[in-house]
C-alpha atoms as a PDB file:
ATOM      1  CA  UNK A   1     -12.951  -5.046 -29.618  1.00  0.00           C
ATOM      2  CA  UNK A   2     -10.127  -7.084 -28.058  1.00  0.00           C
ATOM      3  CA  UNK A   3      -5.819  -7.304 -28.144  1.00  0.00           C
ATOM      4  CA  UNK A   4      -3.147  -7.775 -26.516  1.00  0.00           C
ATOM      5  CA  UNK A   5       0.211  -6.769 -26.206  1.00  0.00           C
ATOM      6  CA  UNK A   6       3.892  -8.145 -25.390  1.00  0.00           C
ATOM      7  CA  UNK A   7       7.120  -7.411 -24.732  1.00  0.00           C
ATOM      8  CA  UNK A   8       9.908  -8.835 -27.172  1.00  0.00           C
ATOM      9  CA  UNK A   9       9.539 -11.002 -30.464  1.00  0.00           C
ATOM     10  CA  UNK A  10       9.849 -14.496 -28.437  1.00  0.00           C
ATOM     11  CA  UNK A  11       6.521 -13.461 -27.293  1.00  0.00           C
ATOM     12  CA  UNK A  12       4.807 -13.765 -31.138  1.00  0.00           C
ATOM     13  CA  UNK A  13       3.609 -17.117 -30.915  1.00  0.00           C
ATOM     14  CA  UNK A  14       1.746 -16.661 -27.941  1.00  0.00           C
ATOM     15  CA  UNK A  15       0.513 -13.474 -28.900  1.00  0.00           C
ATOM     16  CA  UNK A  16      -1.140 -15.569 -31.801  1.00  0.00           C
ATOM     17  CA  UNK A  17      -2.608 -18.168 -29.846  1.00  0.00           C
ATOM     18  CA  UNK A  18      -4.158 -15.803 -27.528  1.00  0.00           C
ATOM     19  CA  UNK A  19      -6.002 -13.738 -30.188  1.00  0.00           C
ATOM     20  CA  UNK A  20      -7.380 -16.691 -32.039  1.00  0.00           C
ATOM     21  CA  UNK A  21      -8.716 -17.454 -28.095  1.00  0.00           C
ATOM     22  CA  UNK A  22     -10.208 -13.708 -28.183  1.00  0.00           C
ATOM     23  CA  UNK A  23     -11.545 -14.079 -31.297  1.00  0.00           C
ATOM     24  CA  UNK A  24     -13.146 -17.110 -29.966  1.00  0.00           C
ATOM     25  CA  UNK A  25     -15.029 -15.192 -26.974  1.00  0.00           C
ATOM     26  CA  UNK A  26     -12.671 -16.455 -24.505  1.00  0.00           C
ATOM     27  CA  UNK A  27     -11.379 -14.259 -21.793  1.00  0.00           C
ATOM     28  CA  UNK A  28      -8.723 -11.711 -21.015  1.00  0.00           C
ATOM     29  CA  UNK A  29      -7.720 -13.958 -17.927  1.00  0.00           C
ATOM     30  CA  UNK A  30      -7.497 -17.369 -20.032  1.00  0.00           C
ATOM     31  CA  UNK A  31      -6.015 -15.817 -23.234  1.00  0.00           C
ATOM     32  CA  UNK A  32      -3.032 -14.077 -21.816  1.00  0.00           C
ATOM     33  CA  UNK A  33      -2.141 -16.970 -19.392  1.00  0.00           C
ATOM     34  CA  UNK A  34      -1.934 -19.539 -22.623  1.00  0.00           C
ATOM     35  CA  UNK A  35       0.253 -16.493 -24.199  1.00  0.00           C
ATOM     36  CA  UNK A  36       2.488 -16.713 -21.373  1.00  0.00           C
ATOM     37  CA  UNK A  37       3.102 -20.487 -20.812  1.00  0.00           C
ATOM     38  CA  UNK A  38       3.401 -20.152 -24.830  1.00  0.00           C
ATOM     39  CA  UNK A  39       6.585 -18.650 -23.903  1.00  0.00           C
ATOM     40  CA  UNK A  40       7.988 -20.705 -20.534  1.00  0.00           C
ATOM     41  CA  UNK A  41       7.709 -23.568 -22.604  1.00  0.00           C
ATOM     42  CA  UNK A  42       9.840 -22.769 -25.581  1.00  0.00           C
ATOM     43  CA  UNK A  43      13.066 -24.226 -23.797  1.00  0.00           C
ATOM     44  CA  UNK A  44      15.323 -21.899 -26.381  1.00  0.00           C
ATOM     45  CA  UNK A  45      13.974 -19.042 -24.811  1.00  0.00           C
ATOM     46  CA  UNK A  46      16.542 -18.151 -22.184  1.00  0.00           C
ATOM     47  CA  UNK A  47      14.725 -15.581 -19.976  1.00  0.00           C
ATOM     48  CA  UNK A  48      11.602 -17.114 -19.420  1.00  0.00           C
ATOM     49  CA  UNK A  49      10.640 -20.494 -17.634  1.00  0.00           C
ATOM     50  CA  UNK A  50      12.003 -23.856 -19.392  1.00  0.00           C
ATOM     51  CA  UNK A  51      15.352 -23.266 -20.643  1.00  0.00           C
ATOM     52  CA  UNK A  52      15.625 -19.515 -18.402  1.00  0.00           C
ATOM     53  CA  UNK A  53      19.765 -19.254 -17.353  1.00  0.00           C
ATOM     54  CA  UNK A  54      20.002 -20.285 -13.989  1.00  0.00           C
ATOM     55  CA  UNK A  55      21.387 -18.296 -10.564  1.00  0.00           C
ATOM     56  CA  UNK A  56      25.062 -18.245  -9.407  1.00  0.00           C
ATOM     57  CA  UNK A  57      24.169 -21.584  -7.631  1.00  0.00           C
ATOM     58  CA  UNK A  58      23.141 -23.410 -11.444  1.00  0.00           C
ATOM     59  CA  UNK A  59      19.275 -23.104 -10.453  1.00  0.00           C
ATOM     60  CA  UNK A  60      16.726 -21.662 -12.184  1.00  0.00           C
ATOM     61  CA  UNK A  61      14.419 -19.193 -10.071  1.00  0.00           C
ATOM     62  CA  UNK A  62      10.902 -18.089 -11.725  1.00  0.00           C
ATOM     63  CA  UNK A  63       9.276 -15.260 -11.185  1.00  0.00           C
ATOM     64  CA  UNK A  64       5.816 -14.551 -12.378  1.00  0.00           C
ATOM     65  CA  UNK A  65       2.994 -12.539 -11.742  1.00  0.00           C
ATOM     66  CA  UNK A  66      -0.973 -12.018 -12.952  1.00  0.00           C
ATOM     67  CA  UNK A  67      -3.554  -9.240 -12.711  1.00  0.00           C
ATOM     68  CA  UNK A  68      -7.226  -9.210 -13.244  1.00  0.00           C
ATOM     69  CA  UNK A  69      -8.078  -5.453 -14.036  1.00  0.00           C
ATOM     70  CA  UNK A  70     -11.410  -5.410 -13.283  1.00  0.00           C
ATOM     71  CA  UNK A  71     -11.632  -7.261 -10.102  1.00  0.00           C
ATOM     72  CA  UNK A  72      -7.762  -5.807  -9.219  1.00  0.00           C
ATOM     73  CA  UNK A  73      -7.067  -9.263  -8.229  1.00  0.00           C
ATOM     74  CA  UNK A  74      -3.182  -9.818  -8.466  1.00  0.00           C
ATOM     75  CA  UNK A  75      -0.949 -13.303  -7.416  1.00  0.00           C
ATOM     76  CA  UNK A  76       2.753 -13.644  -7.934  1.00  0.00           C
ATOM     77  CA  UNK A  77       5.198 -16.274  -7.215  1.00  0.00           C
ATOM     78  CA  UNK A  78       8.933 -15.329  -6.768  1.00  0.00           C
ATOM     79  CA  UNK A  79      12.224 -17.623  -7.047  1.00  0.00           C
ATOM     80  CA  UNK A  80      10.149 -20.358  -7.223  1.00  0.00           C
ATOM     81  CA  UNK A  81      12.090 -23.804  -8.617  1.00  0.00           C
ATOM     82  CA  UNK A  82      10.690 -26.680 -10.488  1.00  0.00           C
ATOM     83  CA  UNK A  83       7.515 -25.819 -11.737  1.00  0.00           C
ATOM     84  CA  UNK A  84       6.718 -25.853 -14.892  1.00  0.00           C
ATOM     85  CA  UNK A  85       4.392 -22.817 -15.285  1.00  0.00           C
ATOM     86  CA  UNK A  86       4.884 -19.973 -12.625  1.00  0.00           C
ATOM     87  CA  UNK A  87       2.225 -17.674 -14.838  1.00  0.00           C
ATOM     88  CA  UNK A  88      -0.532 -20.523 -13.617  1.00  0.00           C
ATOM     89  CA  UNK A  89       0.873 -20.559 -10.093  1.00  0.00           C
ATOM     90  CA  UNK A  90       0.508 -16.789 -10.035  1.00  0.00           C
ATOM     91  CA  UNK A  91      -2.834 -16.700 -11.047  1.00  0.00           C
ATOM     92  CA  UNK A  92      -4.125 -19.201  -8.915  1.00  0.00           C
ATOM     93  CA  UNK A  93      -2.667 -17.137  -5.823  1.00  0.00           C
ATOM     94  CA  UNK A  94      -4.646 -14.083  -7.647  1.00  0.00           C
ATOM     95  CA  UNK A  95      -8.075 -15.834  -6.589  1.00  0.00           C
ATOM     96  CA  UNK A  96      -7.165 -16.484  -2.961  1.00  0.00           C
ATOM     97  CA  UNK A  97      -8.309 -14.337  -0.087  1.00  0.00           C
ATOM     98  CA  UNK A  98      -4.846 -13.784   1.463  1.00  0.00           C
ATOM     99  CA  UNK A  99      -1.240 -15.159   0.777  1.00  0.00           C
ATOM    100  CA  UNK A 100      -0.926 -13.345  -2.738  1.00  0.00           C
ATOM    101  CA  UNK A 101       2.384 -13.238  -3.429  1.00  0.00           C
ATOM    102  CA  UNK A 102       4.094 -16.281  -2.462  1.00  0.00           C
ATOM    103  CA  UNK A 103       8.273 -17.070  -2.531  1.00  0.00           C
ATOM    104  CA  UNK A 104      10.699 -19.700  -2.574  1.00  0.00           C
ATOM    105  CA  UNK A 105       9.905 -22.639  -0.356  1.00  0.00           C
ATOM    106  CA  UNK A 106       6.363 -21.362   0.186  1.00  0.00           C
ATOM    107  CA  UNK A 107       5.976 -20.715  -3.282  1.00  0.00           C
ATOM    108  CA  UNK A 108       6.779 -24.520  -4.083  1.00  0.00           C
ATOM    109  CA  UNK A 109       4.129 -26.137  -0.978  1.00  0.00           C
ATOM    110  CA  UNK A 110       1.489 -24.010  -2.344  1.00  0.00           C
ATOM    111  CA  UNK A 111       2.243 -25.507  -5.729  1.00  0.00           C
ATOM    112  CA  UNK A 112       2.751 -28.651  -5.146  1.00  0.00           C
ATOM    113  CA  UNK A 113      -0.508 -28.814  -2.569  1.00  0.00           C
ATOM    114  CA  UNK A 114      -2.715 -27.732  -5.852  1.00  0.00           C
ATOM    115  CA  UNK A 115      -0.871 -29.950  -8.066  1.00  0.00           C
ATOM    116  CA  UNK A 116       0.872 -27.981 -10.654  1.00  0.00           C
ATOM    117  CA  UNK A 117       3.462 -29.876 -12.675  1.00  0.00           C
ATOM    118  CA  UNK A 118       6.739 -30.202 -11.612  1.00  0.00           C
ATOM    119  CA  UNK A 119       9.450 -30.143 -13.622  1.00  0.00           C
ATOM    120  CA  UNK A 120      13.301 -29.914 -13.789  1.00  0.00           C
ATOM    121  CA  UNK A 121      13.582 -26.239 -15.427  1.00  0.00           C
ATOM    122  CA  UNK A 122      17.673 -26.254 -16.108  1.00  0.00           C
ATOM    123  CA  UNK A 123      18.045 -27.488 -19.532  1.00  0.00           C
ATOM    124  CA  UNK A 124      21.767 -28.696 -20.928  1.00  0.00           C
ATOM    125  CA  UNK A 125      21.863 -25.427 -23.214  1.00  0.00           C
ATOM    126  CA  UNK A 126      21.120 -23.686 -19.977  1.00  0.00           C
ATOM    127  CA  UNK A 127      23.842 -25.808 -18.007  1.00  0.00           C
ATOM    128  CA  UNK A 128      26.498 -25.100 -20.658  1.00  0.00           C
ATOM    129  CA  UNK A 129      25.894 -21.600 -20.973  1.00  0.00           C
ATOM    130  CA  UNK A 130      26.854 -21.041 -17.283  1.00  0.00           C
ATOM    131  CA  UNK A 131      29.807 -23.165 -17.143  1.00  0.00           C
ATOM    132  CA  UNK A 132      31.049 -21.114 -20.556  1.00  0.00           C
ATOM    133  CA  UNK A 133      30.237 -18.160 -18.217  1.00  0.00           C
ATOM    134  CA  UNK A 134      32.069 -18.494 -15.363  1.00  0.00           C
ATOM    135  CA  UNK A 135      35.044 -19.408 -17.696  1.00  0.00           C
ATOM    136  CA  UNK A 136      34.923 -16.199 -19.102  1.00  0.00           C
ATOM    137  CA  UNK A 137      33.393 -13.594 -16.979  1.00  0.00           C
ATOM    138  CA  UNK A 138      33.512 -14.835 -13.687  1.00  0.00           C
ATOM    139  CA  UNK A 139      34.219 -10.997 -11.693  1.00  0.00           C
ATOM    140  CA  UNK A 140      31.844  -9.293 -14.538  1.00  0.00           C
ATOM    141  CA  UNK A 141      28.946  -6.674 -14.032  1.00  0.00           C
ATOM    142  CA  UNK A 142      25.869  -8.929 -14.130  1.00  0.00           C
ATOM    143  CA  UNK A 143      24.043  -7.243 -17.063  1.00  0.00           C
ATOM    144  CA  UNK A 144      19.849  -7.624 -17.790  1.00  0.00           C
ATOM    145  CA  UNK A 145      20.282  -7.876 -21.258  1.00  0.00           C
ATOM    146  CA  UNK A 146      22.286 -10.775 -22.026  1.00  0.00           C
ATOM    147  CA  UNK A 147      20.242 -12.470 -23.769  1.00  0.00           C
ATOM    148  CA  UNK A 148      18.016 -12.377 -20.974  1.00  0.00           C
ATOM    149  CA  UNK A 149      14.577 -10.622 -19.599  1.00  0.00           C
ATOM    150  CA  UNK A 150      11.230 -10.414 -18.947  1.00  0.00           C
ATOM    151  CA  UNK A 151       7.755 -10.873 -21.099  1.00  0.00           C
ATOM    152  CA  UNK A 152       5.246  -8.863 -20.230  1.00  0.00           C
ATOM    153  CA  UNK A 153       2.219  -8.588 -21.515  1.00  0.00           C
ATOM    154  CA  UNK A 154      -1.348  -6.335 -21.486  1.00  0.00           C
ATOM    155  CA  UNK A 155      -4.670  -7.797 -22.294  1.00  0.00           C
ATOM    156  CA  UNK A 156      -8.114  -7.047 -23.121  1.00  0.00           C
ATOM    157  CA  UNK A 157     -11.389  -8.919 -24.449  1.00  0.00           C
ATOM    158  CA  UNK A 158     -14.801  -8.204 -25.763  1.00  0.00           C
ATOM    159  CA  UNK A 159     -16.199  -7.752 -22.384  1.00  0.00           C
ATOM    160  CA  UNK A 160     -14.145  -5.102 -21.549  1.00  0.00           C
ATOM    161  CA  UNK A 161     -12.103  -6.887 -19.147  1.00  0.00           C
ATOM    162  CA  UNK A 162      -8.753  -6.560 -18.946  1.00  0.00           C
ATOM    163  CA  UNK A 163      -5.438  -8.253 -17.598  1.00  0.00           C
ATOM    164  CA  UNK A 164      -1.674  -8.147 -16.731  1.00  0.00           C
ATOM    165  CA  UNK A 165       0.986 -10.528 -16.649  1.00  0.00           C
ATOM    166  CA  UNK A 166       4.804 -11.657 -16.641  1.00  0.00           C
ATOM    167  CA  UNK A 167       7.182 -13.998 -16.408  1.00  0.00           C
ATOM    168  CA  UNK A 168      11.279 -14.607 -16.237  1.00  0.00           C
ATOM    169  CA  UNK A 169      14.091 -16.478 -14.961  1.00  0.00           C
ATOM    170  CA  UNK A 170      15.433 -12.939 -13.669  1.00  0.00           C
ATOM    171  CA  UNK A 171      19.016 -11.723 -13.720  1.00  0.00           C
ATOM    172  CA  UNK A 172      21.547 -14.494 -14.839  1.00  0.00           C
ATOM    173  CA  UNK A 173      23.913 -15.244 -12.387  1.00  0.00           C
ATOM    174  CA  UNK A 174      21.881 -13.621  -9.687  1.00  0.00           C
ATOM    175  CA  UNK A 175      22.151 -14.197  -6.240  1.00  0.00           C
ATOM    176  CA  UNK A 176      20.162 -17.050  -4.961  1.00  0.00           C
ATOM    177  CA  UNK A 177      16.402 -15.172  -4.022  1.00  0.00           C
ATOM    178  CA  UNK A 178      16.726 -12.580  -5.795  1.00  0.00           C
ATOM    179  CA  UNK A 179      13.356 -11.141  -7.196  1.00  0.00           C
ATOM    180  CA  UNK A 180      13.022  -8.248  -9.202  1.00  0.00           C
ATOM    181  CA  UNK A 181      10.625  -5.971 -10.455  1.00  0.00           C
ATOM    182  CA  UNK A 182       8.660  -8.436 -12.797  1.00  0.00           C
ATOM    183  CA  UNK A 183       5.951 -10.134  -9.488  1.00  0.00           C
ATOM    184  CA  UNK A 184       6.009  -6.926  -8.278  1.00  0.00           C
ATOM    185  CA  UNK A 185       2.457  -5.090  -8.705  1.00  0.00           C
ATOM    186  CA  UNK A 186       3.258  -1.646  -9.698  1.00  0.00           C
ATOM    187  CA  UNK A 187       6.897  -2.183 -10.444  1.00  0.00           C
ATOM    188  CA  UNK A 188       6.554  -4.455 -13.326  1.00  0.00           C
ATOM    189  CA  UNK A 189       3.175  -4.825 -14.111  1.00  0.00           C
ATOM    190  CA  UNK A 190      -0.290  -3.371 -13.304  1.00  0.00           C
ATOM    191  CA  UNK A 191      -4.088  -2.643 -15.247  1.00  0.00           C
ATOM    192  CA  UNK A 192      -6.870  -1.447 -14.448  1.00  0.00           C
ATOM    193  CA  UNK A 193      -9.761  -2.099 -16.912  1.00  0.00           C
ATOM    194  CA  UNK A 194     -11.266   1.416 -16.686  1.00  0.00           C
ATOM    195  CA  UNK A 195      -8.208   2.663 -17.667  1.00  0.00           C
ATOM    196  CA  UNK A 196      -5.681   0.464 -19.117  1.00  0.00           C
ATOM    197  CA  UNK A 197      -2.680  -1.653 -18.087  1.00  0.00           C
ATOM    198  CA  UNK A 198       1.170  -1.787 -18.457  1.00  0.00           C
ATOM    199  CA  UNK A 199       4.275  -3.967 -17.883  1.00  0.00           C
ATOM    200  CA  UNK A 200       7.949  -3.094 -17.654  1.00  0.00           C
ATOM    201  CA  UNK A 201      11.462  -5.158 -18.843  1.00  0.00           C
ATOM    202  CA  UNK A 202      15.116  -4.192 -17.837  1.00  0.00           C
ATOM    203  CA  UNK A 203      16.671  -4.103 -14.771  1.00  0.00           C
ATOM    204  CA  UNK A 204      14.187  -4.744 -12.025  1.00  0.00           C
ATOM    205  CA  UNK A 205      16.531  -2.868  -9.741  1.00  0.00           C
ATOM    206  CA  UNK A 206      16.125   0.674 -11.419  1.00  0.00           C
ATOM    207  CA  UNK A 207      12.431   0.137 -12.546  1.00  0.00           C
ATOM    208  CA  UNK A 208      11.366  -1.095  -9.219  1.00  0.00           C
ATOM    209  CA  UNK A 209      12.303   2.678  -8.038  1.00  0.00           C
ATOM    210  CA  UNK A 210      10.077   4.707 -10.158  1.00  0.00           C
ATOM    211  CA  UNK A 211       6.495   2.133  -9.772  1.00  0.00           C
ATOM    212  CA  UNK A 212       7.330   2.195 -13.350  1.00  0.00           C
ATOM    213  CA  UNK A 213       3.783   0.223 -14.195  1.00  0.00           C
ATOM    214  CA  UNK A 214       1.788   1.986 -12.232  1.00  0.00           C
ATOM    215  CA  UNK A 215       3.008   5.011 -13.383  1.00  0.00           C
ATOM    216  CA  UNK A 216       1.473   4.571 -16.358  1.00  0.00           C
ATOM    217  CA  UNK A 217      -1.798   3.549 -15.893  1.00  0.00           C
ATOM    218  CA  UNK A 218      -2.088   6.487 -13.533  1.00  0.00           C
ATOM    219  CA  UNK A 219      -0.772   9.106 -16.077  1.00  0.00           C
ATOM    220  CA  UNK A 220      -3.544   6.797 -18.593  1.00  0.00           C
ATOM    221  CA  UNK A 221      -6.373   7.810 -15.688  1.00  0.00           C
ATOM    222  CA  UNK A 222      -5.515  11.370 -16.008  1.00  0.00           C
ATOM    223  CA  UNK A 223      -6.002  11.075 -19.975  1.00  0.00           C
ATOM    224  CA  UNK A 224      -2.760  10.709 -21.292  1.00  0.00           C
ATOM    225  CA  UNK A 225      -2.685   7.978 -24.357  1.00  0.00           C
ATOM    226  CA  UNK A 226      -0.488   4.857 -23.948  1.00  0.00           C
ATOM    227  CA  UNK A 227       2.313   6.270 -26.118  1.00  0.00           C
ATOM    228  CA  UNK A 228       2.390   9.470 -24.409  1.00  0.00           C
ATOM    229  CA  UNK A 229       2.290   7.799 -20.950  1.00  0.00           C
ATOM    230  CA  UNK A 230       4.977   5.524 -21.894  1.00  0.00           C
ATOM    231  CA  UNK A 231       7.051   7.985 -22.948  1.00  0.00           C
ATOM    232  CA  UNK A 232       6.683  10.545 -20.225  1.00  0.00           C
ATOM    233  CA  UNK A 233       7.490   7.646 -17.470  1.00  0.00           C
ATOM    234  CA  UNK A 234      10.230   6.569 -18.824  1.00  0.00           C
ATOM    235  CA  UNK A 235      11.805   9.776 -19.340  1.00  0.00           C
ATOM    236  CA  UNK A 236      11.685  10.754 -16.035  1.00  0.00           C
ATOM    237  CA  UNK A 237      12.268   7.627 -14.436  1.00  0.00           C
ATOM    238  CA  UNK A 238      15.235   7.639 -16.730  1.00  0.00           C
ATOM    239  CA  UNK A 239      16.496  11.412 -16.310  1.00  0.00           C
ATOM    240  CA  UNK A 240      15.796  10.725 -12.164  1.00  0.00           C
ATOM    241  CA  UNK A 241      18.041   7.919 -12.040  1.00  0.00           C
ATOM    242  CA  UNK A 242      20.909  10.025 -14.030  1.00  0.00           C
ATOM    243  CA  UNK A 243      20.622  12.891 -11.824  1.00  0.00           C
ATOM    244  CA  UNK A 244      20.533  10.668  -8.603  1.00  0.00           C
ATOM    245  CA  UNK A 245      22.816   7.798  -8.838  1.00  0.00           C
ATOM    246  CA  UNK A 246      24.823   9.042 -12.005  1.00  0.00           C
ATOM    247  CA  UNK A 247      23.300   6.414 -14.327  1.00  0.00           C
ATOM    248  CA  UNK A 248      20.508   4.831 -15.294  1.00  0.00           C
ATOM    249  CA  UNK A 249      20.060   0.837 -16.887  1.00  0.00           C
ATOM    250  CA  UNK A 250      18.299  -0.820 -19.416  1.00  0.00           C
ATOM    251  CA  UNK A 251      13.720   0.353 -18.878  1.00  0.00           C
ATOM    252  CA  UNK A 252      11.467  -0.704 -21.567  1.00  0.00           C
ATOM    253  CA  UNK A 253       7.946  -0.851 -21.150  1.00  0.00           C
ATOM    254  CA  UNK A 254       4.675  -1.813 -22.938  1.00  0.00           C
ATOM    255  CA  UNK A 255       0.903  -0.097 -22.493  1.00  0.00           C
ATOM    256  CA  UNK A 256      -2.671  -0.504 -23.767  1.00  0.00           C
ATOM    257  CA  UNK A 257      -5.723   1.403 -22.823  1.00  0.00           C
ATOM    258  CA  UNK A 258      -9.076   0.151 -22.148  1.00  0.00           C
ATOM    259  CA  UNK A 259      -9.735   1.465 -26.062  1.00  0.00           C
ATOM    260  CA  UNK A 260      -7.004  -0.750 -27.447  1.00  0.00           C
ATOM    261  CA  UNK A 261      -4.927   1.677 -27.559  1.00  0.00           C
ATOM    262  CA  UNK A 262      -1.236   0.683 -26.939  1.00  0.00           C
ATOM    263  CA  UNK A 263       2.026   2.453 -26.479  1.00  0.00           C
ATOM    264  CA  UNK A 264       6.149   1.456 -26.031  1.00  0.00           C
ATOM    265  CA  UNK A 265       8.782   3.348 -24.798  1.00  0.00           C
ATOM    266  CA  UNK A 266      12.224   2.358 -23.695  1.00  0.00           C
ATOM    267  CA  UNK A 267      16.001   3.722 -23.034  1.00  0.00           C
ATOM    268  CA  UNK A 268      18.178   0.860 -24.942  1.00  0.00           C
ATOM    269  CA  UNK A 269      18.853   1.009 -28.556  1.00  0.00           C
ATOM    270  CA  UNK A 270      16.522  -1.308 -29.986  1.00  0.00           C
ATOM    271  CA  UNK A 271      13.691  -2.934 -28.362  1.00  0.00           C
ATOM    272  CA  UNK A 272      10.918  -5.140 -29.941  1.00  0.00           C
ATOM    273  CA  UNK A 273       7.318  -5.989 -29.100  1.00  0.00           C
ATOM    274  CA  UNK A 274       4.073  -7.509 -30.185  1.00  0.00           C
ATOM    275  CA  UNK A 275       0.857  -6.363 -30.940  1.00  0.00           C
ATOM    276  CA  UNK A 276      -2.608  -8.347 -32.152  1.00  0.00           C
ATOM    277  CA  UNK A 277      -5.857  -6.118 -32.156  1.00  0.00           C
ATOM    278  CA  UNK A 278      -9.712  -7.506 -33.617  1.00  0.00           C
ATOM    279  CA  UNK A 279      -8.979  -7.363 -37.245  1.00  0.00           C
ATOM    280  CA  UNK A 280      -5.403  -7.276 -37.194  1.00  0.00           C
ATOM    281  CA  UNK A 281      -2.749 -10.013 -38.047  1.00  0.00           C
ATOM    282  CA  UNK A 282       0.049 -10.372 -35.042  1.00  0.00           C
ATOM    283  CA  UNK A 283       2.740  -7.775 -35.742  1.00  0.00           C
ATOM    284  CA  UNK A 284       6.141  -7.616 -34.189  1.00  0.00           C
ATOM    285  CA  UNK A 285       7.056  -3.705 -34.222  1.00  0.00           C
ATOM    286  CA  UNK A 286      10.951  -2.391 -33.403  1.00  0.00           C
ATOM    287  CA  UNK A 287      11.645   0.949 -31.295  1.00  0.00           C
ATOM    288  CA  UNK A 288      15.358   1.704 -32.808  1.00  0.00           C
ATOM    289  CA  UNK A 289      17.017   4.973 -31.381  1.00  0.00           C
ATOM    290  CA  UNK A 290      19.251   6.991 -34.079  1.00  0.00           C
ATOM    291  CA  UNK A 291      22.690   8.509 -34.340  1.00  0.00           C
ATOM    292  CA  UNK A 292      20.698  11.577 -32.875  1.00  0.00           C
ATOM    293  CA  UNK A 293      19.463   9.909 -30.144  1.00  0.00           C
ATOM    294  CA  UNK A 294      15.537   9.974 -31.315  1.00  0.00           C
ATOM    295  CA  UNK A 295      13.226   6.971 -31.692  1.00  0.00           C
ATOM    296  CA  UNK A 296      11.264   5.600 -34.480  1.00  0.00           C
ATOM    297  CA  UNK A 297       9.322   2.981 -34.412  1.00  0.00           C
ATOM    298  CA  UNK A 298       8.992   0.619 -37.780  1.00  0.00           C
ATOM    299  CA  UNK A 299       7.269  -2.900 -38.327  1.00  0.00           C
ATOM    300  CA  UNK A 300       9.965  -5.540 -38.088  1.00  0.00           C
ATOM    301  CA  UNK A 301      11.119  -7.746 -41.421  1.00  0.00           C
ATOM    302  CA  UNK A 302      10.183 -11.104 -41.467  1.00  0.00           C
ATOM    303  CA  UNK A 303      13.577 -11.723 -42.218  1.00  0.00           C
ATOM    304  CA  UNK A 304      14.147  -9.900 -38.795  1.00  0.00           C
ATOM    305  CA  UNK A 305      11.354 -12.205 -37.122  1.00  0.00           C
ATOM    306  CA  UNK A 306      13.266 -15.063 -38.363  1.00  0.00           C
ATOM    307  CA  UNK A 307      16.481 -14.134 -37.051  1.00  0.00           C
ATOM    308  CA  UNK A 308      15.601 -13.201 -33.979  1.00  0.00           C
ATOM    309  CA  UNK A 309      14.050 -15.395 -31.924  1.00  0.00           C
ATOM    310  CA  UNK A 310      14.042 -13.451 -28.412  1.00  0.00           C
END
């Protein structure tokens, strides 16, 4: 038995690369890291790596993280510039002794020391995009969802083994450094292969105060099933927020158990994901909330694939 699962429908090509790599016998490590840099190279996609929307200073920042659930190895990288793939970065920091998680200028010696590829990660569509921006919305709320957030992604192979990983270009127009919850172990991502693993996308400033990822794998220790762990975090991370601080942003998270199992959950109106399991052709499923305020989940059109690219 192997799969994987990912956040949003940008993330269906990769998704499809890594299971033919499963199928294959390859590894939960190698598959999801070629699922990822699927992704931060696709320059149209404008949350993640080439072609991300850059900072309030026109430069793109990366964040990125990876996980090895049986070994709990974990690496991250955050507002890192000019690299090409921050998932690879993040990995290789997984397999060193100390100096994990690494950011900014440290971040880019450590990279450029083990010779990861450079690259100039603001692309013209990115470039215009901002300048259209600050014509128009120069004093607006900076919002996670335009057309901009993280993939995530949950993985596991025939051995048993599982992993974790994400990757983004963060909030557009952020401040220069910021980092949210996507490198943050816990926050946006975690697994654990005797139980299962999890990543979050939204607004790394709310989900980064419920441990949203870790939340789930532990309520997946005590037995719960992805979908019913999903949905109990993010309802109380959700009704916490509300009751605290009046409001509460845009959470959506992924799961899968070390059975294949997998789960969604989120608080926005529609979110989209992507599963591939042994057996199974890559599906891109939809969780839509109704006039009533209740969510159903449904397999997404291909006319829907098509016309969504993100």
């Amino acid at each position: 038995m192997y799969g994987i699962i990912a956040t949003w429908r940008m993330a269906l090509e990769g998704v499809a690369e890594a299971q033919k790599m499963l199928e294959n016998g390859n590894n939960a490590g190698d598959a999801i890291e070629r699922a990822v840099c699927a992704v931060e190279d696709f320059e149209f996609y404008k949350s993640v790596g080439y072609g991300g929307l850059p900072n309030k200073e026109m430069e793109v920042e990366l964040d990125a993280a990876f996980m090895n659930g049986t070994t709990m190895d974990t690496g991250g990288v955050g507002a890192i510039k000019d690299f090409a793939n921050p998932i690879k970065i993040a990995r290789s920091l997984s397999k060193e002794p100390v100096n994990n998680f690494l950011v900014g200028a440290g971040a880019e010696k450590y990279a450029h020391h083990h010779g990861f590829q450079r690259r100039n990660m603001l692309t013209k569509q990115a470039e215009e995009e901002y300048r259209e921006y600050l014509k128009k919305h120069s004093t607006a709320e900076l919002s996670a969802y335009g057309g901009h957030d993280t993939v995530g992604m949950v993985c596991i192979d025939s051995n048993h083994d599982m992993t974790a990983a994400t990757s983004t270009s963060g909030l557009f127009m952020k401040h220069p450094g910021r980092v949210g919850d996507s490198p943050l172990p816990g926050c946006g991502y975690y697994v654990d292969s005797e139980a299962g693993g999890a990543t979050a996308t939204g607004l790394g400033e709310d989900i980064m105060k419920g441990c949203l990822s870790y939340e789930i794998v532990r309520l997946m220790k005590e037995g719960k099933k992805p979908q019913e762990a999903c949905d109990l975090a993010v309802t109380a991370l959700d009704a916490q927020l509300k009751a605290r601080q009046g409001r509460t942003r845009d959470i959506s998270v992924i799961a899968m158990n070390n059975k294949g199992e997998w789960g969604a959950a989120t608080n926005i109106e529609c979110f989209s994901f992507v599963t591939a399991l042994e057996g199974e052709q890559p599906t891109v499923y939809l969780l839509k909330k109704d006039p009533a305020g209740a969510y159903h989940l449904e397999e997404a059109s291909e006319e829907w694939i098509r016309n969504h690219t993100e």
